[in-house]
N, C-alpha and C. Protein backbone atom coordinates (compact mmCIF):
# COMPACT_ATOMS: atom_id res chain seq x y z
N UNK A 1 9.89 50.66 17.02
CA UNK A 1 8.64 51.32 16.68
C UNK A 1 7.49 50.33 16.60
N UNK A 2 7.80 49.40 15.85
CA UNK A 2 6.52 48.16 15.68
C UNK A 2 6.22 46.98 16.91
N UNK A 3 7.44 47.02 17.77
CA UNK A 3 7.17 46.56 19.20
C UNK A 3 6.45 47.45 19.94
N UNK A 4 6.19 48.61 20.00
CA UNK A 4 5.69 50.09 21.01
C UNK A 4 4.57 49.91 20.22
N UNK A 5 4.24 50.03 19.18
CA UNK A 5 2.99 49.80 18.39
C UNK A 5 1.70 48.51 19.12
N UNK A 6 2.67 47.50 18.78
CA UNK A 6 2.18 46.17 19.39
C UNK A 6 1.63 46.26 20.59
N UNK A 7 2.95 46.81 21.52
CA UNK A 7 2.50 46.64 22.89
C UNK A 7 1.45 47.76 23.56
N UNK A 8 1.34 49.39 22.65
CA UNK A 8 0.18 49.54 22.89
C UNK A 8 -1.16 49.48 22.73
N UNK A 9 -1.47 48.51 21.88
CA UNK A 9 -2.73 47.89 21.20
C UNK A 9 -2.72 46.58 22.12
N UNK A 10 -2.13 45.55 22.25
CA UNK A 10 -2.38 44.94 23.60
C UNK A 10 -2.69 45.85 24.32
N UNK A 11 -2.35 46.39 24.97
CA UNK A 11 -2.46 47.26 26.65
C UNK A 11 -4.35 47.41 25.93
N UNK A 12 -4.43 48.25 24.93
CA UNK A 12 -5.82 48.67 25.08
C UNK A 12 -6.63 47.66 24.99
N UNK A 13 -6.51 46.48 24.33
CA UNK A 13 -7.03 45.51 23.85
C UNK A 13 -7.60 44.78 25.29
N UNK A 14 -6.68 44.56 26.22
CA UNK A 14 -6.92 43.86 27.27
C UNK A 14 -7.70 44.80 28.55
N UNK A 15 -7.26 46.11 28.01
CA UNK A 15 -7.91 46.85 29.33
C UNK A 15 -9.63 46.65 28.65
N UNK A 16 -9.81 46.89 27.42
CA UNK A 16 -11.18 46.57 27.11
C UNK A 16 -12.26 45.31 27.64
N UNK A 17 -11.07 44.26 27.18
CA UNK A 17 -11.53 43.21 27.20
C UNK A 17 -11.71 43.07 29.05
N UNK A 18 -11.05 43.22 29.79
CA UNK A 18 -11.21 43.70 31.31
C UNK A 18 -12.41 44.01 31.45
N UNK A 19 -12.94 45.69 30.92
CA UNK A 19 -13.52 46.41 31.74
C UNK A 19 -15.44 45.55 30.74
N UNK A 20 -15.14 44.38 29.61
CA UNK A 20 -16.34 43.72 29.62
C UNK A 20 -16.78 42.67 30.37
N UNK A 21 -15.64 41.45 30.53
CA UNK A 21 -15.91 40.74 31.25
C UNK A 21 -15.66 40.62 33.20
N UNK A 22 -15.33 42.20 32.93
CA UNK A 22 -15.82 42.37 34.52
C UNK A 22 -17.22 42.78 34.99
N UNK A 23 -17.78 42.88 33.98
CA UNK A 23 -19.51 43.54 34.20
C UNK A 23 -20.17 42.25 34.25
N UNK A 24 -20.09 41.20 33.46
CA UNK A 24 -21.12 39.80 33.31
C UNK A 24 -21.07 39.26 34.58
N UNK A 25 -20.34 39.12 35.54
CA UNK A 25 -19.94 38.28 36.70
C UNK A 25 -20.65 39.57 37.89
N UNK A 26 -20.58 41.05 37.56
CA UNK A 26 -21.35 41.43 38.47
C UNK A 26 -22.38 41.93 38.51
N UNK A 27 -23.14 41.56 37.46
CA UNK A 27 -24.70 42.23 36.88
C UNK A 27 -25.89 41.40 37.70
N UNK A 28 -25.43 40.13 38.67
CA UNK A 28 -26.36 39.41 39.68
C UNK A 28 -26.06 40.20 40.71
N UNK A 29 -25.20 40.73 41.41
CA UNK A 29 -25.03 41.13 42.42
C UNK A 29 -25.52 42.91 42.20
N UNK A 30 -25.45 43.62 41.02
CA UNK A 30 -26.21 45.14 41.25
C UNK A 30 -27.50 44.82 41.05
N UNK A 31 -27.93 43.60 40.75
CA UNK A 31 -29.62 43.44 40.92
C UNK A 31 -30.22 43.37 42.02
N UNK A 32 -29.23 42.57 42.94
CA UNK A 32 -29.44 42.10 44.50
C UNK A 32 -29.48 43.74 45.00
N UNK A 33 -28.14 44.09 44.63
CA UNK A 33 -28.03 45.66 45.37
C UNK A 33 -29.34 46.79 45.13
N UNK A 34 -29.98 46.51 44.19
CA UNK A 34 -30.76 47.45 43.61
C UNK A 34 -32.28 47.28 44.21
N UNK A 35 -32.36 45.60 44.56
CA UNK A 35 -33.57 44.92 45.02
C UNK A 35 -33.84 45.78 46.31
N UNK A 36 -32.60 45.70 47.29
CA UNK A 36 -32.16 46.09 48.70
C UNK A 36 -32.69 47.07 48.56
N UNK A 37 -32.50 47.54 47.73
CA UNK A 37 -32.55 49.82 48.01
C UNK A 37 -34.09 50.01 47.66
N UNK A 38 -34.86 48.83 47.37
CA UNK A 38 -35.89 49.15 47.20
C UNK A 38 -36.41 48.46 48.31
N UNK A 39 -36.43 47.81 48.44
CA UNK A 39 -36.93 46.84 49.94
C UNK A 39 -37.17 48.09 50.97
N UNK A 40 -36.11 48.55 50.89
CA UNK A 40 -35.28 49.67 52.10
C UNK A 40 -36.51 50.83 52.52
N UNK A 41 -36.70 51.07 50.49
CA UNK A 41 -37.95 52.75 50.60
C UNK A 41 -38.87 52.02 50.89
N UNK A 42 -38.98 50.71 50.86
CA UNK A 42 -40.57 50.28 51.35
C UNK A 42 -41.33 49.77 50.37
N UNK A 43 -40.57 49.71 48.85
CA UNK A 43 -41.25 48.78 48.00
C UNK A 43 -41.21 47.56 48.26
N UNK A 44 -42.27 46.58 48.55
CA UNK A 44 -42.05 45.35 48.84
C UNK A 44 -42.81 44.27 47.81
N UNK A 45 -42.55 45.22 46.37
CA UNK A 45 -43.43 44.56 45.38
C UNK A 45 -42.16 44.26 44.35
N UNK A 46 -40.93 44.39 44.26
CA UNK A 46 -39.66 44.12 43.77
C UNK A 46 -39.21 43.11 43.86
N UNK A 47 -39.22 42.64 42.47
CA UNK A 47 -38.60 40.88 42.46
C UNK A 47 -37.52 40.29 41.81
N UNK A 48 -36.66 39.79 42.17
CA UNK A 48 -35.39 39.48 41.42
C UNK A 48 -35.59 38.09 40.82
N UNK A 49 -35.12 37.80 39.66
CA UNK A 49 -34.95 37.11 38.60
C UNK A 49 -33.79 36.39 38.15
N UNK A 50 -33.26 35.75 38.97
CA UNK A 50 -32.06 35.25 38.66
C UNK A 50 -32.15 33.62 38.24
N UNK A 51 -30.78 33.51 37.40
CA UNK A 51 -30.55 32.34 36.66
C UNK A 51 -29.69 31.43 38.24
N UNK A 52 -30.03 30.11 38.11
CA UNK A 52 -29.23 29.31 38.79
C UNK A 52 -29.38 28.00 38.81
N UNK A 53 -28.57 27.54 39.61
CA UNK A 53 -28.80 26.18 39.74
C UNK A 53 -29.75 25.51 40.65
N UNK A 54 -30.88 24.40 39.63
CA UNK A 54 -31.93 24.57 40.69
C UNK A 54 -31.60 23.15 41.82
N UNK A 55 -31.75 23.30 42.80
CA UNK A 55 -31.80 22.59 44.22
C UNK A 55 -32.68 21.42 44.51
């Protein structure tokens, strides 16, 4: 009972922890995507803001 307990609080624990640190790694790339779709209708006043390493 207290192993089935355990192991379903892991399971949720990690699917959580999953479905956060899968958003930080792609929140540059739906900006890019979002830039595009505006480029696209013809806004060409849309500017992206990204963090990086500077060159």
């Amino acid at each position: 009972m207290l192993v089935t307990y355990f192991g379903t609080v892991s399971i949720l624990v990690s699917i959580l922890a999953s479905l956060i640190f899968s958003r930080i790694p792609l929140s540059p790339i739906r900006k890019v995507i979002h830039a595009s779709e505006e480029l696209a209708k013809g806004n060409f006043s849309v500017r992206i803001h990204l963090k990086g390493q500077k060159s």
